[in-house]
N, C-alpha and C. Protein backbone atom coordinates (compact mmCIF):
# COMPACT_ATOMS: atom_id res chain seq x y z
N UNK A 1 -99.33 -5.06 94.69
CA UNK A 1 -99.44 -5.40 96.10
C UNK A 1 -98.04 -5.51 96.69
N UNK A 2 -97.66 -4.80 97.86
CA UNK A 2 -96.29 -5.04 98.81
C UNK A 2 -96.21 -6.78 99.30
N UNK A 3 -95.10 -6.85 99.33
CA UNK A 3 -94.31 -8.30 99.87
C UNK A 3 -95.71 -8.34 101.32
N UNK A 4 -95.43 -9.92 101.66
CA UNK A 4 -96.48 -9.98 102.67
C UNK A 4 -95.46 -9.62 103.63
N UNK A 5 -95.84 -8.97 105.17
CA UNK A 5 -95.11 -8.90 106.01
C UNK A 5 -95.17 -10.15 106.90
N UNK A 6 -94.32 -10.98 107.35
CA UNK A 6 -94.69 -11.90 108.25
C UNK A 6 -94.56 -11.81 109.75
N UNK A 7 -93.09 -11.49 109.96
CA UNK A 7 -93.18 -10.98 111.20
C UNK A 7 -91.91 -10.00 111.46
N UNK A 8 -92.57 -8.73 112.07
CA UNK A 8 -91.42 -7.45 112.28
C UNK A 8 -91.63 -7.08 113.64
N UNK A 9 -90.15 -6.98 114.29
CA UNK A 9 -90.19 -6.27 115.36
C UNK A 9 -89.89 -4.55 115.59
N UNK A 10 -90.12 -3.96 116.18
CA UNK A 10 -89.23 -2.69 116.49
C UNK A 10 -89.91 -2.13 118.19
N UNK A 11 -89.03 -1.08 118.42
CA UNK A 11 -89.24 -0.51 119.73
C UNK A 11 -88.69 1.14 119.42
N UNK A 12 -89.28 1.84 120.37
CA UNK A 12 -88.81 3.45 120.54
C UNK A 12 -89.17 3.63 121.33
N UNK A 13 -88.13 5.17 122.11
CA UNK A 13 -88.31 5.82 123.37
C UNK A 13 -88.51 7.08 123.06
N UNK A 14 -89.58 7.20 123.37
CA UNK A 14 -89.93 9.05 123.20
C UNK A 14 -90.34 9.81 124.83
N UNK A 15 -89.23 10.93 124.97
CA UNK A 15 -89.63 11.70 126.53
C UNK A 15 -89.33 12.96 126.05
N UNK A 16 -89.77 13.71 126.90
CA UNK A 16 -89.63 14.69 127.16
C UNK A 16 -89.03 15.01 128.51
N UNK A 17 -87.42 15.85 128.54
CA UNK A 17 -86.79 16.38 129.20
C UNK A 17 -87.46 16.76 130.68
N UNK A 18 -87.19 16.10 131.39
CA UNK A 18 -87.69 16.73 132.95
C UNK A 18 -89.53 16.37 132.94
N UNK A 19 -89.48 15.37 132.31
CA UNK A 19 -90.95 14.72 132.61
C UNK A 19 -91.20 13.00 132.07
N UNK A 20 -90.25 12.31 133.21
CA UNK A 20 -90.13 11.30 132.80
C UNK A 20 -91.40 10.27 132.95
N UNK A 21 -92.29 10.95 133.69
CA UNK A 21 -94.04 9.78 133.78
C UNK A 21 -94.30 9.68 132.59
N UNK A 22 -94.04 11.10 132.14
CA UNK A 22 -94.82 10.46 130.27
C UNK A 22 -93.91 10.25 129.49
N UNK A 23 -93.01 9.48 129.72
CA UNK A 23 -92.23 8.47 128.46
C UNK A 23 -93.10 7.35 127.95
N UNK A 24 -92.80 7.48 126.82
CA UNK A 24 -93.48 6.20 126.08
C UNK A 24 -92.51 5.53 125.26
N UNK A 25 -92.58 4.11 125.39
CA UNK A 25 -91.16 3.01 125.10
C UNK A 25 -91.85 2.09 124.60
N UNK A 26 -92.69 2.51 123.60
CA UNK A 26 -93.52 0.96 122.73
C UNK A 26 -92.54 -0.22 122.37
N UNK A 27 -93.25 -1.41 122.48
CA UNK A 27 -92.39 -2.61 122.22
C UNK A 27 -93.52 -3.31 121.19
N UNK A 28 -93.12 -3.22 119.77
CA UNK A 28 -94.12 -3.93 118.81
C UNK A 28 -93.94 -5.00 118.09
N UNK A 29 -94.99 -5.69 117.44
CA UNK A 29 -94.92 -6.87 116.98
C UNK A 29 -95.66 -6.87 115.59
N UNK A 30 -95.40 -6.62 114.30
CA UNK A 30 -96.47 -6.56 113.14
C UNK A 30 -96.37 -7.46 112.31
N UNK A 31 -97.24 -8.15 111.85
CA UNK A 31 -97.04 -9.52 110.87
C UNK A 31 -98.85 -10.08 110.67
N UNK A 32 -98.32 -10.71 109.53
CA UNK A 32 -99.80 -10.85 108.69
C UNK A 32 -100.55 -12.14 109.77
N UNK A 33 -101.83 -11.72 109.98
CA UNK A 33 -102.98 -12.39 110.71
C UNK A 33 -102.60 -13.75 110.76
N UNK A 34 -102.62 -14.51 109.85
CA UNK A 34 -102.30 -15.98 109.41
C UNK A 34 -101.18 -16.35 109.96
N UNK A 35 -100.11 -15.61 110.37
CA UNK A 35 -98.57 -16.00 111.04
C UNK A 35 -98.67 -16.25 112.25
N UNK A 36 -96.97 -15.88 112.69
CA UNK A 36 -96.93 -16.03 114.17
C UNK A 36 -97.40 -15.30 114.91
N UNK A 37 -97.57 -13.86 114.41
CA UNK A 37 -97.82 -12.50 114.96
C UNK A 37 -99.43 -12.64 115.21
N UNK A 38 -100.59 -13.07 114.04
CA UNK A 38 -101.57 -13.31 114.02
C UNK A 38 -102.06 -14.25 115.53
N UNK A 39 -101.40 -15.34 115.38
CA UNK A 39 -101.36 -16.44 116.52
C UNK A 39 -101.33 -15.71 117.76
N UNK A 40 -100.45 -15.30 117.87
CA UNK A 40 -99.94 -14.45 119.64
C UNK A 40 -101.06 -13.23 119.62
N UNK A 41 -101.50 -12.79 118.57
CA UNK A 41 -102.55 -11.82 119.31
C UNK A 41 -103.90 -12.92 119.44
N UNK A 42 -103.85 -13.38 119.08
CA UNK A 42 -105.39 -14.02 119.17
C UNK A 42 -105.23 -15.05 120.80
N UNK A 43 -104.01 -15.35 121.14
CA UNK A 43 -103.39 -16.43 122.30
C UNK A 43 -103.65 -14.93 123.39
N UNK A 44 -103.57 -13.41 123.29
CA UNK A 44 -103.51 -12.35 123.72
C UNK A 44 -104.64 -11.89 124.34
N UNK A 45 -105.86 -12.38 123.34
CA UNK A 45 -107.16 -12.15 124.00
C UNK A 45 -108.14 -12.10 125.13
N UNK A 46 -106.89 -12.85 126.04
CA UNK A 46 -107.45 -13.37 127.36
C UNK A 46 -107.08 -12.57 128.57
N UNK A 47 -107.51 -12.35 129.08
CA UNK A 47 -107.58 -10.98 130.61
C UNK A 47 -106.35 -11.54 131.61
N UNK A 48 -105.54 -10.47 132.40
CA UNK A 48 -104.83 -11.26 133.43
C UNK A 48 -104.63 -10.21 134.17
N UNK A 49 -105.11 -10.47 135.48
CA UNK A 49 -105.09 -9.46 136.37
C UNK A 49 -104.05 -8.08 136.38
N UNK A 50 -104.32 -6.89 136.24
CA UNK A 50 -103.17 -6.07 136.07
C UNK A 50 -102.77 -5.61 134.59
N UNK A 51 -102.76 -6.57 133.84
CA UNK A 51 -101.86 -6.82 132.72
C UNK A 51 -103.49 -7.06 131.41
N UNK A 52 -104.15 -5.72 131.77
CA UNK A 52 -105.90 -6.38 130.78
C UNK A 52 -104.97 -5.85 129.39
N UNK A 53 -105.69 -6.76 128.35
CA UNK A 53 -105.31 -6.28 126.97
C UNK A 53 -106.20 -5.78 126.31
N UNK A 54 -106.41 -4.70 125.49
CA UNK A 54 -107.64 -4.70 124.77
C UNK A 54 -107.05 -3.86 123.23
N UNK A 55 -107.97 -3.68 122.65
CA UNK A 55 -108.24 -2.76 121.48
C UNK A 55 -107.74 -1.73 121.71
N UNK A 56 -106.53 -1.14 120.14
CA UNK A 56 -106.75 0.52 119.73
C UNK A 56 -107.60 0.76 119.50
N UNK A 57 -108.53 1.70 119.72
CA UNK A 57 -109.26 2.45 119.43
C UNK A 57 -109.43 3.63 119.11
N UNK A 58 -110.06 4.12 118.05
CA UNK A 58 -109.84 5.86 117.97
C UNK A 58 -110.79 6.29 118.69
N UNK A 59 -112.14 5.57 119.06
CA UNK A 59 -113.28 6.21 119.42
C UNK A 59 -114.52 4.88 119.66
N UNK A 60 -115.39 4.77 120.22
CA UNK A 60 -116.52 3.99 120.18
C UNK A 60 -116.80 2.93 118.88
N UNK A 61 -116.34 2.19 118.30
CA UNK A 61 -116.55 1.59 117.10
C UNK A 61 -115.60 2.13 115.75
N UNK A 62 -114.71 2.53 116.35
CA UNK A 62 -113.54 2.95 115.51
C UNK A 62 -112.66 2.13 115.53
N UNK A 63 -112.63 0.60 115.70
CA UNK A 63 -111.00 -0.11 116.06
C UNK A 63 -110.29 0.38 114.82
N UNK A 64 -109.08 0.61 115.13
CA UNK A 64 -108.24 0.52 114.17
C UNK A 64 -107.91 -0.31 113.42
N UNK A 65 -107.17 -0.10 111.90
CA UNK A 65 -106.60 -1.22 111.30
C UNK A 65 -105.33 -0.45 110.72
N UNK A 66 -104.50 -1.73 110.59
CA UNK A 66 -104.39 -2.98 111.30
C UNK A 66 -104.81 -3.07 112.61
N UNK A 67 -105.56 -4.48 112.84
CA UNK A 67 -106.33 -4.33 114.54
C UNK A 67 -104.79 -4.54 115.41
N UNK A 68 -104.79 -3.77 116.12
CA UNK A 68 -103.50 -2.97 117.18
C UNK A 68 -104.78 -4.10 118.50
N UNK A 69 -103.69 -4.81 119.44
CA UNK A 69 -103.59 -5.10 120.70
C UNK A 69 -102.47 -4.46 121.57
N UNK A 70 -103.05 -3.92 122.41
CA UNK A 70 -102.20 -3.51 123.54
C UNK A 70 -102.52 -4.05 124.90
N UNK A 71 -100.92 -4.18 125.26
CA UNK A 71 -100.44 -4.91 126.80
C UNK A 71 -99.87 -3.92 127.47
N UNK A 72 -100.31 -3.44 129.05
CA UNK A 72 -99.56 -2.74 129.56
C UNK A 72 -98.07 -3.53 129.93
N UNK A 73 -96.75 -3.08 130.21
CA UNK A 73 -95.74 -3.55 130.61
C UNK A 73 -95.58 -3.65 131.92
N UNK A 74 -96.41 -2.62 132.64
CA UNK A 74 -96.63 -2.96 134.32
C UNK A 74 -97.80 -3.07 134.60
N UNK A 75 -97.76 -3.88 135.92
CA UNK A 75 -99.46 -3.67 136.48
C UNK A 75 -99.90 -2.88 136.89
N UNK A 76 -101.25 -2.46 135.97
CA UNK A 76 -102.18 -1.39 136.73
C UNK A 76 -102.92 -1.49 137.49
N UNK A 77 -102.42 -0.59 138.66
CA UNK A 77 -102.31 -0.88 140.30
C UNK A 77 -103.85 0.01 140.44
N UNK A 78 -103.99 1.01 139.82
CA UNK A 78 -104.75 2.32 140.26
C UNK A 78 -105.66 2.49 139.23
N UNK A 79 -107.12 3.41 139.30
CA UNK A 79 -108.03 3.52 138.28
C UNK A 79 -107.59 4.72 137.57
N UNK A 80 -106.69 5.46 138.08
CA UNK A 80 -105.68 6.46 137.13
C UNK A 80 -105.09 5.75 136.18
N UNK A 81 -104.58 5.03 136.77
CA UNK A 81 -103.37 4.51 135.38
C UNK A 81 -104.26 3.35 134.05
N UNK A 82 -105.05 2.90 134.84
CA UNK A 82 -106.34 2.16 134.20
C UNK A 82 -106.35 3.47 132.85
N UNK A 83 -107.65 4.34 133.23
CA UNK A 83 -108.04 4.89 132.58
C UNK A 83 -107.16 5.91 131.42
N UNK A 84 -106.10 5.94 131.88
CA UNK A 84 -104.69 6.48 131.42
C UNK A 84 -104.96 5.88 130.08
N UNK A 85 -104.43 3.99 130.46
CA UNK A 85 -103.79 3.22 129.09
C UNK A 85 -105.34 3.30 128.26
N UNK A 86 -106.70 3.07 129.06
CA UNK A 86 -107.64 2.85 127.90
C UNK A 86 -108.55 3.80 127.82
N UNK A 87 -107.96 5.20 127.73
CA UNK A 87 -108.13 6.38 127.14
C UNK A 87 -106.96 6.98 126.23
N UNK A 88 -106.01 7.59 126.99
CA UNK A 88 -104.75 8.81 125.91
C UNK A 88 -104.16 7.93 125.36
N UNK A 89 -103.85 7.27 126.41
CA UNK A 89 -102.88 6.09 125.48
C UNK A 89 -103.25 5.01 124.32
N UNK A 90 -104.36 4.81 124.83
CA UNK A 90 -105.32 4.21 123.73
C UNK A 90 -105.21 4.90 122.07
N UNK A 91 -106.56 6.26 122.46
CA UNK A 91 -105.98 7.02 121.66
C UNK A 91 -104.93 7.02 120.87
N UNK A 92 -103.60 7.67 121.28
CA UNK A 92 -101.81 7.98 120.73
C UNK A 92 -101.77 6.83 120.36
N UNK A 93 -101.69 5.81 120.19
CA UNK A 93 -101.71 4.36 119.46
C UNK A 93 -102.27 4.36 118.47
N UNK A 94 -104.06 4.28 118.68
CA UNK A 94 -104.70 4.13 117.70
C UNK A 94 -104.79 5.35 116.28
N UNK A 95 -104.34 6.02 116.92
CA UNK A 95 -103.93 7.47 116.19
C UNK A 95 -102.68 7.07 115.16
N UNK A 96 -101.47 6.82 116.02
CA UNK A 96 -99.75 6.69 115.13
C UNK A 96 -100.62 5.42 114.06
N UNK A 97 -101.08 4.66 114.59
CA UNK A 97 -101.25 2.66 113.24
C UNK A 97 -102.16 3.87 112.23
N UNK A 98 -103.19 4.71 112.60
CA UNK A 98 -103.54 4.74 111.09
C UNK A 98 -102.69 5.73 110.01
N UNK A 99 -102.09 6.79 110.93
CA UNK A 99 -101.38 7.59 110.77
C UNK A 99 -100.22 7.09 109.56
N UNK A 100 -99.76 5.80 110.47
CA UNK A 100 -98.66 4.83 109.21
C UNK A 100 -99.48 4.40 108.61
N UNK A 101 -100.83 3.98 108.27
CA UNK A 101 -101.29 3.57 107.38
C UNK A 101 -101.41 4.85 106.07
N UNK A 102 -101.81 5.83 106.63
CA UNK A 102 -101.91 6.91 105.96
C UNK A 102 -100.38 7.59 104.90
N UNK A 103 -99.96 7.38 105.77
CA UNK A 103 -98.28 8.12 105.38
C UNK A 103 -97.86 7.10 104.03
N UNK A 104 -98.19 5.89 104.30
CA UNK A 104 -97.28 4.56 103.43
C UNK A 104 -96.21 4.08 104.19
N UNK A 105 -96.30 3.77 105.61
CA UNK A 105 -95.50 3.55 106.41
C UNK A 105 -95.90 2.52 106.67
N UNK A 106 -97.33 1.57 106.73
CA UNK A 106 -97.45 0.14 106.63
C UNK A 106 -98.35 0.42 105.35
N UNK A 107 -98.43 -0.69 104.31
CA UNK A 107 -99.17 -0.41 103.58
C UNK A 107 -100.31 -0.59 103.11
N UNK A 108 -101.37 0.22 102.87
CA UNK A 108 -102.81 0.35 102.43
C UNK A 108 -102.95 -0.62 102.46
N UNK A 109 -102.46 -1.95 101.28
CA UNK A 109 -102.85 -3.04 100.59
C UNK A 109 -102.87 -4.31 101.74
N UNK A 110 -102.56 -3.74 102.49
CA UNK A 110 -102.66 -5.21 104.08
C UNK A 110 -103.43 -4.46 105.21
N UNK A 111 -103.54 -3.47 105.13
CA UNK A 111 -104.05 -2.94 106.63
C UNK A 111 -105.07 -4.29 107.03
N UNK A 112 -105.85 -4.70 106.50
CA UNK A 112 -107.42 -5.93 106.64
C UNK A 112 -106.38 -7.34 107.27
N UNK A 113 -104.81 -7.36 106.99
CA UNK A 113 -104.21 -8.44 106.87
C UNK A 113 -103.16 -8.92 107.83
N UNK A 114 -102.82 -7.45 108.50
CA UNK A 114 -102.15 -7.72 109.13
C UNK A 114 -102.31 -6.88 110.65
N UNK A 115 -101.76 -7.34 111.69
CA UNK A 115 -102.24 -7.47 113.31
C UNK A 115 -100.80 -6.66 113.67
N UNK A 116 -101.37 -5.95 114.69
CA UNK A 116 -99.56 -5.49 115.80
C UNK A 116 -100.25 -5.87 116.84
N UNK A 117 -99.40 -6.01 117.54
CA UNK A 117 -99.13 -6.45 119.58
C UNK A 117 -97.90 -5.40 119.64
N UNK A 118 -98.62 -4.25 120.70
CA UNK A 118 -97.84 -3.23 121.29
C UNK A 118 -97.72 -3.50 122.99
N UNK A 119 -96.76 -3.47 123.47
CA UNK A 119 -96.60 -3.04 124.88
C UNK A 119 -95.96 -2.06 125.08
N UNK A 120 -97.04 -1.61 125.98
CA UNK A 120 -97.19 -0.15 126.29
C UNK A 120 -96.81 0.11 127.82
N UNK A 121 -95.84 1.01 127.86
CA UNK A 121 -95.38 1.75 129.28
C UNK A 121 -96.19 2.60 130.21
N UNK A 122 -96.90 2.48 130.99
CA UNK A 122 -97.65 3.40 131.85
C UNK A 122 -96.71 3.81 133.12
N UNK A 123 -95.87 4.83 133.04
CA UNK A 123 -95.37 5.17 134.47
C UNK A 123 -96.03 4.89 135.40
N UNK A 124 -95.80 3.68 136.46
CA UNK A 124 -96.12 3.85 138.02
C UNK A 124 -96.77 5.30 138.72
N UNK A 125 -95.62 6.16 138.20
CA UNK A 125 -95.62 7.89 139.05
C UNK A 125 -97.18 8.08 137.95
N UNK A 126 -97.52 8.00 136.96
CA UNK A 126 -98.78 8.67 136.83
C UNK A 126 -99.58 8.83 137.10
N UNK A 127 -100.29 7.70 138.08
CA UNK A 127 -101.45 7.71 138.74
C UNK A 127 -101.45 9.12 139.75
N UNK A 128 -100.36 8.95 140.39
CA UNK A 128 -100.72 10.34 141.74
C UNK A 128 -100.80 11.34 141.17
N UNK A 129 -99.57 11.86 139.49
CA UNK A 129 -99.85 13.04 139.62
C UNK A 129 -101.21 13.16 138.56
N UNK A 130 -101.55 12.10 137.62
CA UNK A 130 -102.79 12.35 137.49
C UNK A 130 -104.39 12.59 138.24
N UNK A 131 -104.03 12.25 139.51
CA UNK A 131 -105.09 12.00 140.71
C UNK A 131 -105.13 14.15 141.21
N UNK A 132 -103.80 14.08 141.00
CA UNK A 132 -103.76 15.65 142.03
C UNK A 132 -103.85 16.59 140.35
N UNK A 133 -103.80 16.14 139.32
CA UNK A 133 -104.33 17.11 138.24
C UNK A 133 -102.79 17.81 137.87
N UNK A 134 -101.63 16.83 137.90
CA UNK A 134 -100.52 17.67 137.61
C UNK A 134 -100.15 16.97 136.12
N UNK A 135 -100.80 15.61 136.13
CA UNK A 135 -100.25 15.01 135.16
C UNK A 135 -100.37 16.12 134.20
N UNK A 136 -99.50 15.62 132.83
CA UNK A 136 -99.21 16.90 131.16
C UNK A 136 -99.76 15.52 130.53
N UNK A 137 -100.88 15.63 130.63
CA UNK A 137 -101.81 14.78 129.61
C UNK A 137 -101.40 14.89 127.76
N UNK A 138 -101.26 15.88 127.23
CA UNK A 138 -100.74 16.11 126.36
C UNK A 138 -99.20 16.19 125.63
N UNK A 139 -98.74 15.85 126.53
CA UNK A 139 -97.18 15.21 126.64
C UNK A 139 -97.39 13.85 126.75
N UNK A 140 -98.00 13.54 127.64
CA UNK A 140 -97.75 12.19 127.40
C UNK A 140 -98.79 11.56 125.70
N UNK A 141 -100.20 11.90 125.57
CA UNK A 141 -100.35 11.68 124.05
C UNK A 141 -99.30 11.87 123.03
N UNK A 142 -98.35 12.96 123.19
CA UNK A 142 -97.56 13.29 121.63
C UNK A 142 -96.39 12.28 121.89
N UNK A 143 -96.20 11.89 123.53
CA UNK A 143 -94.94 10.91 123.63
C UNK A 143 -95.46 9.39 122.81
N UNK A 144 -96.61 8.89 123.24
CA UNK A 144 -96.81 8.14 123.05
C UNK A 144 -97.15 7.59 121.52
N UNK A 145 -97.71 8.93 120.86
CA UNK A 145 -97.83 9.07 119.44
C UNK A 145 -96.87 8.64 118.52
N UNK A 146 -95.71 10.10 119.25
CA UNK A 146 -94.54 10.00 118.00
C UNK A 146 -93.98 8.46 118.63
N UNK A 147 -93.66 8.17 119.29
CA UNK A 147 -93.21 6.49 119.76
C UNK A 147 -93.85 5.52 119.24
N UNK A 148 -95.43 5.08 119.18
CA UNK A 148 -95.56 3.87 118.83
C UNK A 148 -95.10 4.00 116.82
N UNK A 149 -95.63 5.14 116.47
CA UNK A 149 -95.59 5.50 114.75
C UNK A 149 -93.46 4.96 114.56
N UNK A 150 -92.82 5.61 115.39
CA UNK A 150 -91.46 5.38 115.01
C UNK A 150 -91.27 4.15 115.72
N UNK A 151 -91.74 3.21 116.14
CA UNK A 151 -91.42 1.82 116.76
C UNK A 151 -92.04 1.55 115.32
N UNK A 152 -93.08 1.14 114.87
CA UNK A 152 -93.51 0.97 113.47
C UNK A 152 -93.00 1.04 112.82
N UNK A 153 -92.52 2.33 111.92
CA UNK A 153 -91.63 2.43 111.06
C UNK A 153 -90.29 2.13 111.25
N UNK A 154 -89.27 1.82 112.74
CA UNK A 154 -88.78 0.67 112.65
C UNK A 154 -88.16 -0.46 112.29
N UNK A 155 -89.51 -1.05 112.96
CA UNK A 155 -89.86 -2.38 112.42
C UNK A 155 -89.68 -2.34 111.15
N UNK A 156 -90.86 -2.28 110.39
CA UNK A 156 -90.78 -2.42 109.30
C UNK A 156 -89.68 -2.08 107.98
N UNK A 157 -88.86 -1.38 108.14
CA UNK A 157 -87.39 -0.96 107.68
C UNK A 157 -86.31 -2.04 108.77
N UNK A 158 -86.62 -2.96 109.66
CA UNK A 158 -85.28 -3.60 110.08
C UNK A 158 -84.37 -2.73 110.71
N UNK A 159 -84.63 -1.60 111.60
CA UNK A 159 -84.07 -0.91 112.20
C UNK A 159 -84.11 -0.83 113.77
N UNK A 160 -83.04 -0.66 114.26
CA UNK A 160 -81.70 -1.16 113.96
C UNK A 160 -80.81 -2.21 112.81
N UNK A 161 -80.10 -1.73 112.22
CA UNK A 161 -79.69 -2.81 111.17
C UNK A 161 -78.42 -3.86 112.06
N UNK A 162 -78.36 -4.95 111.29
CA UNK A 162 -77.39 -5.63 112.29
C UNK A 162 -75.93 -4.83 112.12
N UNK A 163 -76.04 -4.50 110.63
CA UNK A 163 -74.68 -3.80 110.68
C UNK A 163 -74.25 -2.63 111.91
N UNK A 164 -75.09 -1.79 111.78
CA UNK A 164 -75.17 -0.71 113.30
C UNK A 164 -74.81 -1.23 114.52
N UNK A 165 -75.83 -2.38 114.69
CA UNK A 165 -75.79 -3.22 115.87
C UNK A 165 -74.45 -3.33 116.28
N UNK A 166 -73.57 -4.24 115.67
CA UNK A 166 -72.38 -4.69 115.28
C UNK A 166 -71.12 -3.53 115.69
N UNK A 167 -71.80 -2.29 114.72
CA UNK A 167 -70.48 -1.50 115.10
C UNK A 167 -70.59 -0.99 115.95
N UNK A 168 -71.54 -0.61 116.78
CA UNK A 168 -71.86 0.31 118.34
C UNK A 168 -71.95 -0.82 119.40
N UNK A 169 -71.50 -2.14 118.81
CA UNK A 169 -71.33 -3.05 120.02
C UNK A 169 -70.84 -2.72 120.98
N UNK A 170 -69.47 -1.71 121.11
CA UNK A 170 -68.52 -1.26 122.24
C UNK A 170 -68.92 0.06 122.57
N UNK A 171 -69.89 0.56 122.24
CA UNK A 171 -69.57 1.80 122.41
C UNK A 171 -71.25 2.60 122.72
N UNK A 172 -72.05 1.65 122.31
CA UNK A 172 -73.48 1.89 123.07
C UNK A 172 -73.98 1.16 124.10
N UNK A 173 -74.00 1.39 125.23
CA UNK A 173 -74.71 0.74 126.36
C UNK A 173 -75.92 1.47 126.71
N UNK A 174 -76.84 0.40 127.49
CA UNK A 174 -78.13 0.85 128.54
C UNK A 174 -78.59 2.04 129.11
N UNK A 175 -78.99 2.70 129.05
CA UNK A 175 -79.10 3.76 129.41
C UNK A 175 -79.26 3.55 131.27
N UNK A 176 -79.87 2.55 131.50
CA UNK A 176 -80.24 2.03 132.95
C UNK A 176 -79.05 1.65 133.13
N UNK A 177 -77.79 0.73 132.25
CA UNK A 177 -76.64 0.27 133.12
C UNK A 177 -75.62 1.37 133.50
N UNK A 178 -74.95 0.36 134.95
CA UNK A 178 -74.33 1.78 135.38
C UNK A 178 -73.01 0.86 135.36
N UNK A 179 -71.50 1.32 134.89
CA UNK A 179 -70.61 0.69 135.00
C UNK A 179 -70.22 -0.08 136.27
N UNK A 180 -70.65 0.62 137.57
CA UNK A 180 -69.96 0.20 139.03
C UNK A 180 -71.03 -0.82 139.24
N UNK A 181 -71.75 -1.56 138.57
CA UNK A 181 -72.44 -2.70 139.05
C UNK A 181 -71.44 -4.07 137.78
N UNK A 182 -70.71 -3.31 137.20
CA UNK A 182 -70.21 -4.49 136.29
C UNK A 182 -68.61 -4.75 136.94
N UNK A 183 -68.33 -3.83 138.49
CA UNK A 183 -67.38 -4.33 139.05
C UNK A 183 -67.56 -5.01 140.75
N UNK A 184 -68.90 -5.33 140.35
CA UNK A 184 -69.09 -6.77 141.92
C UNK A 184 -69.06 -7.93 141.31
């Protein structure tokens, strides 16, 4: 049997070039039921306007395991973006957790044991162009795929290491920060 996991974080950004609605930027949480991780999904269970949480799912009575909770990161404003997170995105989630279960990327011997809490990115911009039929539905599944599976694997490897951390202190910034706001 593998070490118990108690509690692991990780995150990834997966886009595609010149189609930034379907980026997917999972933010995860994996650790055995009984922990802290266990605790916060079960404290998770409860509805909040905008912000609903529910089940990976692969399909109708398929939850996944490890049982995967997902939080959108913005509020869903529109029944596009609704149906977005608890359909493809649903899906590409519940797809990458078994996927690492499959690979040996979390392992067999806990899947029953241990819980993730994902927050999940729904571009704002998706609703319209999913409404007018432009959305790349299938871009955004493989974004969201290869992202939550490499936020996972991750985690679970401690990646970023602090050592990395440490040495790209000076020399990796934000992708959002812009230097001329660090001279007001």
């Amino acid at each position: 049997m593998s070490s118990k996991i108690i509690f692991k974080a990780g995150e990834a950004t997966v886009f595609t070039e010149g189609k930034d609605v379907t980026a997917a930027m999972p933010e995860i949480l994996i650790g055995a039921v009984d922990g802290p991780v266990g605790h916060a999904f079960a404290n998770m269970m409860a509805q909040s306007k905008g912000h609903t949480a529910m089940f990976a799912v692969r399909d109708i009575n398929q939850l996944v395991r490890p049982a995967t909770i997902m939080v959108p990161k913005v509020t869903l404003k529109h029944t596009a973006q609704v149906e977005l997170f608890g359909g493809l995105v649903q899906s590409a989630t519940a797809d990458a957790v078994l996927d690492c279960v499959i690979e040996g990327i979390i392992p067999r011997d806990q899947a029953n044991d241990l819980c993730i809490i994902t927050l999940v990115w729904i571009d704002p911009g998706c609703a319209a162009l999913a409404k007018k039929g432009k959305l790349d539905k299938a871009d955004m599944y493989k974004n969201n795929y290869e992202a939550t599976k490499l936020a996972i694997q991750r985690a679970l490897n401690d990646e970023p290491s602090i050592d990395e951390l440490i040495k790209n202190r000076h020399t990796v910034k934000h992708c959002m920060w812009e230097e001329s706001w660090n001279q007001q």
